[in-house]
N, C-alpha and C. Protein backbone atom coordinates (compact mmCIF):
# COMPACT_ATOMS: atom_id res chain seq x y z
N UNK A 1 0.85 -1.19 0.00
CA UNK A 1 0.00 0.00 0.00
C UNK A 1 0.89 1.24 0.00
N UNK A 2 0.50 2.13 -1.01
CA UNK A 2 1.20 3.77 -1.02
C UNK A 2 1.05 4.57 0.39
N UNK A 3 1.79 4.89 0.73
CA UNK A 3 1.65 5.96 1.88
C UNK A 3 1.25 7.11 1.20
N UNK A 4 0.22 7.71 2.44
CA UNK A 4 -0.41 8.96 1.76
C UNK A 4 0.26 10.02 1.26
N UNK A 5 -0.06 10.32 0.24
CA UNK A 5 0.47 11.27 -0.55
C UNK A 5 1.24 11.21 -1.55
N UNK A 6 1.87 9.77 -1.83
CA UNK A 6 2.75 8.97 -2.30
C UNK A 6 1.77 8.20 -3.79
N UNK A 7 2.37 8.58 -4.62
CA UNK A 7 1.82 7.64 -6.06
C UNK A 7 2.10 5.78 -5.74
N UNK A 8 1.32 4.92 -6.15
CA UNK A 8 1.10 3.64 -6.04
C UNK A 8 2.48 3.29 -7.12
N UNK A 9 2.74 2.18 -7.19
CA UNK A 9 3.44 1.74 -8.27
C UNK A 9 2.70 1.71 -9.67
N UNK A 10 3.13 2.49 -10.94
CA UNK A 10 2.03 1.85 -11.32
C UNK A 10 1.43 3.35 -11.68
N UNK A 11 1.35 4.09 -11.41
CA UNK A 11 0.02 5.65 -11.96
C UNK A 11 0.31 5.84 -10.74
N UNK A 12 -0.48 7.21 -11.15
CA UNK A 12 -0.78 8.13 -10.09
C UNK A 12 -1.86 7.82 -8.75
N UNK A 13 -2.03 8.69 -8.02
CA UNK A 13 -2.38 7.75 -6.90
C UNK A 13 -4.06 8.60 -6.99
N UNK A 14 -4.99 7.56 -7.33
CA UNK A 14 -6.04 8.43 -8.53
C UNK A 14 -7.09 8.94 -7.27
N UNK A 15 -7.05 8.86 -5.65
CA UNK A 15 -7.52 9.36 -4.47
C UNK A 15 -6.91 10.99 -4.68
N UNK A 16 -6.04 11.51 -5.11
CA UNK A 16 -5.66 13.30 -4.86
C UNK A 16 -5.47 13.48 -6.33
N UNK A 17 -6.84 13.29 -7.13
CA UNK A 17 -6.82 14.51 -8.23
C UNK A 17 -6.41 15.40 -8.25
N UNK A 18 -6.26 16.68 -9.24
CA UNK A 18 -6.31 17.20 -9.22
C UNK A 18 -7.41 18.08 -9.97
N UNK A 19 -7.81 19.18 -9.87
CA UNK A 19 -8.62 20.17 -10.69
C UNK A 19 -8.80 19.55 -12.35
N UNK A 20 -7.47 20.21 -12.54
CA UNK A 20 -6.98 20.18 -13.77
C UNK A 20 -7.16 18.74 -14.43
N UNK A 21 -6.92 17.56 -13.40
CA UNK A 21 -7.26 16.66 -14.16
C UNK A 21 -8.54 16.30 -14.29
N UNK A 22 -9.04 16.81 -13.26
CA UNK A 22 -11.18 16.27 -13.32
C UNK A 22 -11.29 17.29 -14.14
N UNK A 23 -11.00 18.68 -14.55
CA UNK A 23 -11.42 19.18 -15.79
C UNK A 23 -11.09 18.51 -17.43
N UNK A 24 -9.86 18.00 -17.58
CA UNK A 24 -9.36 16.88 -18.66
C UNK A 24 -10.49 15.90 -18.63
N UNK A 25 -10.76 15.06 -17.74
CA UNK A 25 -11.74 14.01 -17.76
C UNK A 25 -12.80 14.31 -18.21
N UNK A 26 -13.56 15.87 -17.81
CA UNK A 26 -14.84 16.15 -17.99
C UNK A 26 -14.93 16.18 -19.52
N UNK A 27 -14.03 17.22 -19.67
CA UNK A 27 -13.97 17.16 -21.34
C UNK A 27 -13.63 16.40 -22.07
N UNK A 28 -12.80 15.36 -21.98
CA UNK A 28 -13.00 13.65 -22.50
C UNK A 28 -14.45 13.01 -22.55
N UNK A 29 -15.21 13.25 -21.68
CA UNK A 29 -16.69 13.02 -21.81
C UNK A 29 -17.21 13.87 -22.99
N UNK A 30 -17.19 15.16 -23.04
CA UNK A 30 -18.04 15.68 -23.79
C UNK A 30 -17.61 15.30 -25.04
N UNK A 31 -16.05 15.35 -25.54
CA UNK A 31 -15.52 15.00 -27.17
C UNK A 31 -15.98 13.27 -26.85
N UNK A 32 -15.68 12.86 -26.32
CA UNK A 32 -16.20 11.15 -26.80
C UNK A 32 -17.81 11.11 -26.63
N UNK A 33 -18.41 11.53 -26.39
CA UNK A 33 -19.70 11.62 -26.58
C UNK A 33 -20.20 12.26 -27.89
N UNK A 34 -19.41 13.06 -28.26
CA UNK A 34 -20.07 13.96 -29.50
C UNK A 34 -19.36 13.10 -30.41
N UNK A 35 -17.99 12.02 -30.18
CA UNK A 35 -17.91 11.03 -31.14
C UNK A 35 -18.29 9.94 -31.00
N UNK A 36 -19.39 9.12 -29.94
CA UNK A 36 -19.85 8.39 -29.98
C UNK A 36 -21.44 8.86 -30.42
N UNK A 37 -22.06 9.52 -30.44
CA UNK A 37 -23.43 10.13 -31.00
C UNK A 37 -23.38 11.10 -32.10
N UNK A 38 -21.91 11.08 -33.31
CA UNK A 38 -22.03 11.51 -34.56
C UNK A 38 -22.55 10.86 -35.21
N UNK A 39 -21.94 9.37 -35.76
CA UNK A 39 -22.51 8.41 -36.97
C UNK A 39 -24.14 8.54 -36.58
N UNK A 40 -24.80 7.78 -35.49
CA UNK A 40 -26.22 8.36 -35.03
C UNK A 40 -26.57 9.52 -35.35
N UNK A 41 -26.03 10.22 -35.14
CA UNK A 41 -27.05 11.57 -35.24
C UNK A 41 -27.26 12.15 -36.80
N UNK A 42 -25.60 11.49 -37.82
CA UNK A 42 -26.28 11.46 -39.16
C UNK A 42 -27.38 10.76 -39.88
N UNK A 43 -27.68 9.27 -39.05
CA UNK A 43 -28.09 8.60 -40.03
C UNK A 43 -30.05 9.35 -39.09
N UNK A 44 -29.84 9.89 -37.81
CA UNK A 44 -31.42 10.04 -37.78
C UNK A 44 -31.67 11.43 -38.41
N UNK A 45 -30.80 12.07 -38.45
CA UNK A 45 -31.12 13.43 -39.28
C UNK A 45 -32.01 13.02 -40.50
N UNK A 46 -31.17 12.05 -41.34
CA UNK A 46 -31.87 11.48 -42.78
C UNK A 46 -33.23 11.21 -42.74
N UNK A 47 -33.77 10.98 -40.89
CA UNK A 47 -34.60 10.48 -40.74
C UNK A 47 -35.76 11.72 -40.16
N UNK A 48 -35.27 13.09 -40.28
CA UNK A 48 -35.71 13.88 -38.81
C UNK A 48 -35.83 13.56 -37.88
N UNK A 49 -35.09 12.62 -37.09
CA UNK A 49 -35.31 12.34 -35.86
C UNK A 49 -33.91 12.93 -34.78
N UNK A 50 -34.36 12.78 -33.91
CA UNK A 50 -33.10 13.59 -32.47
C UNK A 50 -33.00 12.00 -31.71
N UNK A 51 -32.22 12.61 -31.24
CA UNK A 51 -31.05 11.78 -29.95
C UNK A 51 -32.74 10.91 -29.06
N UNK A 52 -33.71 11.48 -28.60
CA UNK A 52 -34.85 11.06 -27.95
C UNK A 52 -35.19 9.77 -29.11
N UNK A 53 -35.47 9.88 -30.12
CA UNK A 53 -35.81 9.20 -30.36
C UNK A 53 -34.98 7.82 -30.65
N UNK A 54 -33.61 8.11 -30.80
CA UNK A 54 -32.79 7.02 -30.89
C UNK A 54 -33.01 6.40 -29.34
N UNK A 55 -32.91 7.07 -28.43
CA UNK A 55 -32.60 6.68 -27.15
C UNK A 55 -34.24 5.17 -26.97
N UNK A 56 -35.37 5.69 -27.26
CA UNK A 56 -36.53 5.18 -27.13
C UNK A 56 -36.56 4.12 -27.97
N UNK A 57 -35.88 4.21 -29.64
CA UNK A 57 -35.81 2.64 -30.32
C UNK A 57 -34.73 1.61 -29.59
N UNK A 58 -33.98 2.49 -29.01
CA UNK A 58 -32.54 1.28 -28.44
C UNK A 58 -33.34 0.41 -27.30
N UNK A 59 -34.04 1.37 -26.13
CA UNK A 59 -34.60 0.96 -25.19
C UNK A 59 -35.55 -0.21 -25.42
N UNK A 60 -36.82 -0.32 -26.53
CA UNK A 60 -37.61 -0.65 -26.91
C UNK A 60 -37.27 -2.11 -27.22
N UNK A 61 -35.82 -2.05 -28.09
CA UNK A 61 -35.22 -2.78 -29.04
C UNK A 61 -34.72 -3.68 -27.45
N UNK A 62 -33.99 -3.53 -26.89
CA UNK A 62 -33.22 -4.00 -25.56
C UNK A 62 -34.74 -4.70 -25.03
N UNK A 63 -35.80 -4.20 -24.64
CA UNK A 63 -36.88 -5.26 -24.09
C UNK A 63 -38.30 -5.30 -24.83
N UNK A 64 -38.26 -6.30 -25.78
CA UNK A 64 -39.55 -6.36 -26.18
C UNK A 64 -40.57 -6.03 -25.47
N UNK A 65 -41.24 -5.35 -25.92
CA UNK A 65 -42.80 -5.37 -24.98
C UNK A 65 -42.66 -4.18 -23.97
N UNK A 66 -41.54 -3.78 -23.80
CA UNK A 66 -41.94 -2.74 -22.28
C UNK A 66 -42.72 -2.03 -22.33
N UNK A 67 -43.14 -1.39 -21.18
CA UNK A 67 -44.38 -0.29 -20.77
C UNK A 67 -43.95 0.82 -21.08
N UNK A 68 -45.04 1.62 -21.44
CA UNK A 68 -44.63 3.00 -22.02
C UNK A 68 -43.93 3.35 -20.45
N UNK A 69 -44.66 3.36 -19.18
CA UNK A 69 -44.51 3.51 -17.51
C UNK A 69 -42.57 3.30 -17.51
N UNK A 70 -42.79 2.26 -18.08
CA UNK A 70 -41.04 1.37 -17.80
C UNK A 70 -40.08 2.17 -18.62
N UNK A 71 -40.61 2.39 -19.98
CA UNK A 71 -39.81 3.27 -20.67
C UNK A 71 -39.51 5.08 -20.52
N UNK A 72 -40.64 5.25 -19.39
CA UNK A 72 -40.25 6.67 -18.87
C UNK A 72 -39.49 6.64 -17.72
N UNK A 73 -39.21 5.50 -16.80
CA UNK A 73 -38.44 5.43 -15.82
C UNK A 73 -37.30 5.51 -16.56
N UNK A 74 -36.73 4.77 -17.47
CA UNK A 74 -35.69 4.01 -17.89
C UNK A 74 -34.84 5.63 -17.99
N UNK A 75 -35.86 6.17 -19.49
CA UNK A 75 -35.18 7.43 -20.20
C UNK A 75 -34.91 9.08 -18.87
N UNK A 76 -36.12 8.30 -18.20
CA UNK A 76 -36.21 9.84 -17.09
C UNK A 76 -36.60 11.08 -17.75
N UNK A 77 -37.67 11.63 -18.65
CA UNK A 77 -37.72 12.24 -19.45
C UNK A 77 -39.74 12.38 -18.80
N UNK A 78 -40.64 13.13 -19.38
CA UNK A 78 -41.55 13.88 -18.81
C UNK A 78 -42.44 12.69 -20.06
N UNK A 79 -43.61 12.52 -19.52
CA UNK A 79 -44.50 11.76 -20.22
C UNK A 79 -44.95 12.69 -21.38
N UNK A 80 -45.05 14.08 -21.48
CA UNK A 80 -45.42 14.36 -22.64
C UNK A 80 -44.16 15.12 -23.83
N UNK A 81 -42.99 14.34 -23.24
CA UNK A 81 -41.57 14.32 -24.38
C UNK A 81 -41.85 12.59 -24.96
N UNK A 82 -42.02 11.73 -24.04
CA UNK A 82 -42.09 10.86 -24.39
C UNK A 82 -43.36 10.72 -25.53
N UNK A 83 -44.65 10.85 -25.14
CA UNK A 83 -45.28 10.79 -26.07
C UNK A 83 -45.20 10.97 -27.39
N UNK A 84 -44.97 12.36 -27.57
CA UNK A 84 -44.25 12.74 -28.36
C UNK A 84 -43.79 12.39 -29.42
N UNK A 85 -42.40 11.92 -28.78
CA UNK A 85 -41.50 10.84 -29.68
C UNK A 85 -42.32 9.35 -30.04
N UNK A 86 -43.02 8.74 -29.65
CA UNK A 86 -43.66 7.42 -29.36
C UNK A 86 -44.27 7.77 -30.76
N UNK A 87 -45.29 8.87 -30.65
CA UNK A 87 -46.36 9.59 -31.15
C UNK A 87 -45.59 9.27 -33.03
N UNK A 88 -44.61 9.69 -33.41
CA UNK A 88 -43.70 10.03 -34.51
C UNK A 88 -43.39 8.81 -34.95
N UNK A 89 -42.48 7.89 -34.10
CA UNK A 89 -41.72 6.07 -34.15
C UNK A 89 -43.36 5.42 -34.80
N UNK A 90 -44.65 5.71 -34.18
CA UNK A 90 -45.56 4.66 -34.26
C UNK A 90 -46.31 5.30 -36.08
N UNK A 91 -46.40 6.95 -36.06
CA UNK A 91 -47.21 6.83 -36.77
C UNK A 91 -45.99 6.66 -38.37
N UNK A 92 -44.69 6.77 -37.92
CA UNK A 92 -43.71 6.30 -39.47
C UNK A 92 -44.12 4.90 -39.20
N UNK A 93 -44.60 4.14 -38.64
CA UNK A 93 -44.47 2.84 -38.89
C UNK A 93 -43.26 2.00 -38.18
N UNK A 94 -42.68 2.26 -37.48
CA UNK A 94 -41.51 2.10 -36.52
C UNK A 94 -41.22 1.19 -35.15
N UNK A 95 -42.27 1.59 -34.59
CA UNK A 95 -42.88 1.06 -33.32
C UNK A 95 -44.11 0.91 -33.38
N UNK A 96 -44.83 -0.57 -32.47
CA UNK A 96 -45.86 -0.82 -32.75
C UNK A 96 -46.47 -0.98 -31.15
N UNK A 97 -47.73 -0.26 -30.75
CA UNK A 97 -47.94 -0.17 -29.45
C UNK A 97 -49.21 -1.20 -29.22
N UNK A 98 -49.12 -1.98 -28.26
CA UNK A 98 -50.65 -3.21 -28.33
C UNK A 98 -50.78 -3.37 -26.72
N UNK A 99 -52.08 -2.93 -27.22
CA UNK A 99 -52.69 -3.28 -25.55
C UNK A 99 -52.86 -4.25 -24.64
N UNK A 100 -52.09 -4.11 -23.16
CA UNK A 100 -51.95 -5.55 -22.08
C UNK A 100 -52.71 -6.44 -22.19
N UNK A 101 -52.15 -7.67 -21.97
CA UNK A 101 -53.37 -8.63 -22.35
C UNK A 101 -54.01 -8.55 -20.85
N UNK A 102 -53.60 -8.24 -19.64
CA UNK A 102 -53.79 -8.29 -18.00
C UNK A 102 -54.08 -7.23 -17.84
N UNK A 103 -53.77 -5.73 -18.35
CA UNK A 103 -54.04 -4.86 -17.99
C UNK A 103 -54.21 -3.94 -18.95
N UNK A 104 -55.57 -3.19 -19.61
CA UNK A 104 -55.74 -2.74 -20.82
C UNK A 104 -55.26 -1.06 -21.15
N UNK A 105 -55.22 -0.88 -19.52
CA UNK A 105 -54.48 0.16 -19.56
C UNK A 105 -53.18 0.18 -19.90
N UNK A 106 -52.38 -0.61 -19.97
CA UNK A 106 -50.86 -0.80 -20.61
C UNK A 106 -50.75 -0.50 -21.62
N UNK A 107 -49.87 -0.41 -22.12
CA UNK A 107 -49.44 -0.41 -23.31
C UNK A 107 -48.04 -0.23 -23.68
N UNK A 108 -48.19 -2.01 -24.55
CA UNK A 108 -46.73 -2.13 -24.31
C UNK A 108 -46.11 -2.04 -26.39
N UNK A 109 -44.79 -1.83 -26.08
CA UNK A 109 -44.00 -1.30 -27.29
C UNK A 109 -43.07 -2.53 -27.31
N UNK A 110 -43.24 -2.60 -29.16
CA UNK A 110 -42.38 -2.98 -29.89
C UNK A 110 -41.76 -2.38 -31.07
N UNK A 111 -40.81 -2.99 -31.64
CA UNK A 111 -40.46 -2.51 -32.91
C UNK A 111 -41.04 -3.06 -33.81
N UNK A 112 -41.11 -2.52 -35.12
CA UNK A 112 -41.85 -3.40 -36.33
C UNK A 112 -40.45 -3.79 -37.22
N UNK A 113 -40.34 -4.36 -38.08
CA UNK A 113 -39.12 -4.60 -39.30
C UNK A 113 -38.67 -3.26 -39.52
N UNK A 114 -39.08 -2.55 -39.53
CA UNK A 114 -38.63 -1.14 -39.80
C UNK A 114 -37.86 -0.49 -38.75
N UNK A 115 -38.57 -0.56 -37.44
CA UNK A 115 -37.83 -0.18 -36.53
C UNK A 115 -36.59 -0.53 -36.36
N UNK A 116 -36.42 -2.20 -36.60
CA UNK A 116 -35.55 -3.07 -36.11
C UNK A 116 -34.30 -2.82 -36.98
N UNK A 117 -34.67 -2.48 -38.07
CA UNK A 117 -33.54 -2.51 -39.43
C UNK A 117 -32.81 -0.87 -39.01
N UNK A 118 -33.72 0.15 -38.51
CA UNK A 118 -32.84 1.33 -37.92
C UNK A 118 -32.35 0.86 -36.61
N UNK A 119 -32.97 0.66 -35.56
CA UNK A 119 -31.72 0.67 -34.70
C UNK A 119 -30.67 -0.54 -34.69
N UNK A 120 -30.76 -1.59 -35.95
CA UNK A 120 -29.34 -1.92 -36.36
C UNK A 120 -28.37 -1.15 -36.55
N UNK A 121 -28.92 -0.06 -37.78
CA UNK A 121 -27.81 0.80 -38.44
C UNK A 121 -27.66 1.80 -37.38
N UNK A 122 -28.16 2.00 -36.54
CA UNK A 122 -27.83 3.17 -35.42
C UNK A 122 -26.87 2.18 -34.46
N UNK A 123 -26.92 1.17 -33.84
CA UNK A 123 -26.56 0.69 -33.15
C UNK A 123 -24.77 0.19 -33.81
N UNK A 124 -25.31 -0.43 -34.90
CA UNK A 124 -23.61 -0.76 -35.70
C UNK A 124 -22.61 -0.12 -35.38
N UNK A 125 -23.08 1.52 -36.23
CA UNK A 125 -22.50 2.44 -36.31
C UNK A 125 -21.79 2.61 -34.34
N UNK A 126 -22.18 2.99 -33.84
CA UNK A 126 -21.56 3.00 -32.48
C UNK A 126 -21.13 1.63 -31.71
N UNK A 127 -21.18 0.84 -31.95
CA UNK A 127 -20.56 -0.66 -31.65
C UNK A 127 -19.32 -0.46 -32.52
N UNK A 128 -19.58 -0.17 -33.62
CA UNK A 128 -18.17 -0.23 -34.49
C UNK A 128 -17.06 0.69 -33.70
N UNK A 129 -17.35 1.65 -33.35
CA UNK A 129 -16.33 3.08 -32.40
C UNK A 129 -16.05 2.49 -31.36
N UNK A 130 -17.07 1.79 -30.69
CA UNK A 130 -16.86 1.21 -29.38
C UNK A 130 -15.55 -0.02 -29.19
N UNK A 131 -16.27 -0.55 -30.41
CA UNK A 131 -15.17 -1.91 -30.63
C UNK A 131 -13.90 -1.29 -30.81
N UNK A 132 -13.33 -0.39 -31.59
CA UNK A 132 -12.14 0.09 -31.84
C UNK A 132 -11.33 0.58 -30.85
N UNK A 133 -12.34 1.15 -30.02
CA UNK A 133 -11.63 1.74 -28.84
C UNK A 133 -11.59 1.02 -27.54
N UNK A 134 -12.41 -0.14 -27.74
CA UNK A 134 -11.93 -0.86 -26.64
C UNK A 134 -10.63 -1.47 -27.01
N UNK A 135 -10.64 -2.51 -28.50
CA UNK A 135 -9.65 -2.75 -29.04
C UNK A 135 -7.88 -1.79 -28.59
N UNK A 136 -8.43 -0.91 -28.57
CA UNK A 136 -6.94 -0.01 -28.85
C UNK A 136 -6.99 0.27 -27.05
N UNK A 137 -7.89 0.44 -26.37
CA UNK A 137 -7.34 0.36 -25.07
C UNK A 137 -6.76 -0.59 -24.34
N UNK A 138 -7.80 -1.93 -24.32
CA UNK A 138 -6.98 -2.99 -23.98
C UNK A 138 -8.20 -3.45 -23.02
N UNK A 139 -8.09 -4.72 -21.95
CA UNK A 139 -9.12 -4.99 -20.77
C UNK A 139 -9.16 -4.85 -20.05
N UNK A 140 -7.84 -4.28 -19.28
CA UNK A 140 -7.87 -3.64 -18.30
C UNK A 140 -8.61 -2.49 -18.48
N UNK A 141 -8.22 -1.27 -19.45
CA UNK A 141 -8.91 -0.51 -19.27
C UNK A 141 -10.48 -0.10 -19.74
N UNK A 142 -10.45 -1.44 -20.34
CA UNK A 142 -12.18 -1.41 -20.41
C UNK A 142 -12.83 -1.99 -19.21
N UNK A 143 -12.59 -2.55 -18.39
CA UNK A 143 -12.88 -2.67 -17.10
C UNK A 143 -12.93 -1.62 -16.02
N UNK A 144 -11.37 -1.03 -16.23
CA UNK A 144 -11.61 0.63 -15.46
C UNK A 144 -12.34 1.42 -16.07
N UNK A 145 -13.03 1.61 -17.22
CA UNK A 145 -13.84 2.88 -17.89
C UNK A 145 -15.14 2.05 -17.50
N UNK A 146 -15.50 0.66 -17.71
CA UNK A 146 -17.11 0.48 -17.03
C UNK A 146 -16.87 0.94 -15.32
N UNK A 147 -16.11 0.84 -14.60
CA UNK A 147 -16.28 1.05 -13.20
C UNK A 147 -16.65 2.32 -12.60
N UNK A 148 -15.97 3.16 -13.61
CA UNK A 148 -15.91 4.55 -13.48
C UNK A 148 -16.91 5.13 -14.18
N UNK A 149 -18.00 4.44 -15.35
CA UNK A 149 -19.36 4.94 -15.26
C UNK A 149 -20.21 4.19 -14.58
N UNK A 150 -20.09 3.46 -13.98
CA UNK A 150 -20.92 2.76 -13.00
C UNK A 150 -20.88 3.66 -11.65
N UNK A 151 -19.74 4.35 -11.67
CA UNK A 151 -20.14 4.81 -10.13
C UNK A 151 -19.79 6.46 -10.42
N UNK A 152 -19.89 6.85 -11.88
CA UNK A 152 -21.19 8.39 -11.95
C UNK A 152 -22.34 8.12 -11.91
N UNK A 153 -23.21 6.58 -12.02
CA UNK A 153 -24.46 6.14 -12.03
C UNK A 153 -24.83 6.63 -10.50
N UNK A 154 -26.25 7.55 -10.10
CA UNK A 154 -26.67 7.43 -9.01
C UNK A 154 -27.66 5.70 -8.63
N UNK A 155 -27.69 5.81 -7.64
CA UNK A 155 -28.47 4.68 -7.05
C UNK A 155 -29.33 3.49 -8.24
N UNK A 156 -30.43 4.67 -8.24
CA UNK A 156 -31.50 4.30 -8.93
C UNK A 156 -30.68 3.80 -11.04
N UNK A 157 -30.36 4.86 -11.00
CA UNK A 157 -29.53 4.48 -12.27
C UNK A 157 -28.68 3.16 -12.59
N UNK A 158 -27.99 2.80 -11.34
CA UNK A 158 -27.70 1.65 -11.34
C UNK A 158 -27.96 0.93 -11.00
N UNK A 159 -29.46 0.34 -10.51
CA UNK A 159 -29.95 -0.59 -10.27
C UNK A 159 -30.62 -0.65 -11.72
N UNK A 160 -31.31 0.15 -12.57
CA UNK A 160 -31.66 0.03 -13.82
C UNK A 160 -30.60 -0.43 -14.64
N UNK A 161 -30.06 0.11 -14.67
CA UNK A 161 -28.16 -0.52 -15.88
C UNK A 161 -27.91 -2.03 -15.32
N UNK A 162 -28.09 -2.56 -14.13
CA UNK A 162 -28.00 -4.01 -13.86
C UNK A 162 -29.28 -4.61 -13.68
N UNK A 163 -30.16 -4.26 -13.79
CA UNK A 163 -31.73 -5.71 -14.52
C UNK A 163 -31.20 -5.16 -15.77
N UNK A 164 -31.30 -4.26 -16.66
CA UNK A 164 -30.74 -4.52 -17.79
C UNK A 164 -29.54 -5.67 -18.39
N UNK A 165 -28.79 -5.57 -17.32
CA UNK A 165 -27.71 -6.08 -18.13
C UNK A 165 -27.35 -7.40 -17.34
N UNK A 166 -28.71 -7.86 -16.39
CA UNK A 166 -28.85 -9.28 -16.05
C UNK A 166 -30.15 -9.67 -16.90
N UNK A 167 -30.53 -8.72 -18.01
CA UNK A 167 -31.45 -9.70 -18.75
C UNK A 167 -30.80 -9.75 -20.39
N UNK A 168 -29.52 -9.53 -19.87
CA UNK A 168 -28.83 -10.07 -21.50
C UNK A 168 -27.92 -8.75 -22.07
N UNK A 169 -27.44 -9.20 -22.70
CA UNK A 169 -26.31 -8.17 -23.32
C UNK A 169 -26.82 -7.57 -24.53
């Protein structure tokens, strides 16, 4: 173990940031974000669609059937943004909404062939960036970059990101 104040073997001793470096990090978020949501954001432009609505086919696509209810927890977004977007996905033909068989008030979402064939090409497109850059980082540090958005996740956020990702990859 490093004595305090003392770098570990190995990096820096990542307990006494500094400023300067949580400002570097922050802005590593914003440029890898604006290059992980370019290829997306060209191919929904083609489509008029925004970032909401990609976010709502991925979700959709990830659990057959969910509740509109489930899909406003998920996104955290106001029932009448969601609508909205729902409103647009269903009437292009995109998403297909069918009423609970238990509860008629439900209403649960799928994709149609159409849907499914875009958030392939939305999804590719950022799997492909993803893959490269895990590639070129290595496993260690794709292990340290999931840990370190797992625990900007608040509570609730990460209990959603894990039933997600204990009902499949």
């Amino acid at each position: 173990m490093a004595e305090r104040g003392t770098a570990p073997s190995g990096g820096e001793n990542l307990l006494f940031l500094t400023d300067e470096q949580l400002r570097k990090g922050i802005e590593a978020m914003f440029f890898a974000y604006r290059g992980f949501t370019a290829d997306p954001d060209r191919i929904l432009e083609s489509h008029s669609y925004g970032r909401a609505h990609h976010r709502a086919i991925h979700f959709i696509n990830r659990a057959p059937g969910t509740t509109v209810n489930n899909l406003l927890a998920i996104l955290g977004v106001t029932k009448q943004s969601l609508n909205r977007v729902l409103r647009t996905l269903i009437e292009d033909g995109l998403v297909e909404s069918r009423v609970g068989a238990r509860d008629k008030r439900e209403r649960h979402l799928y994709l149609t062939e159409a849907g499914q064939a875009l958030e392939r090409e939305l999804s590719e497109a950022q799997r492909s960036r993803m893959r490269a850059a895990y590639r070129a980082a290595g496993p260690a540090a794709v292990a340290g970059f999931r840990q370190v958005l797992e625990a900007m996740m608040d509570a609730e956020q990460r209990r959603q990101f894990n039933a997600m990702s204990e009902g499949g990859s």
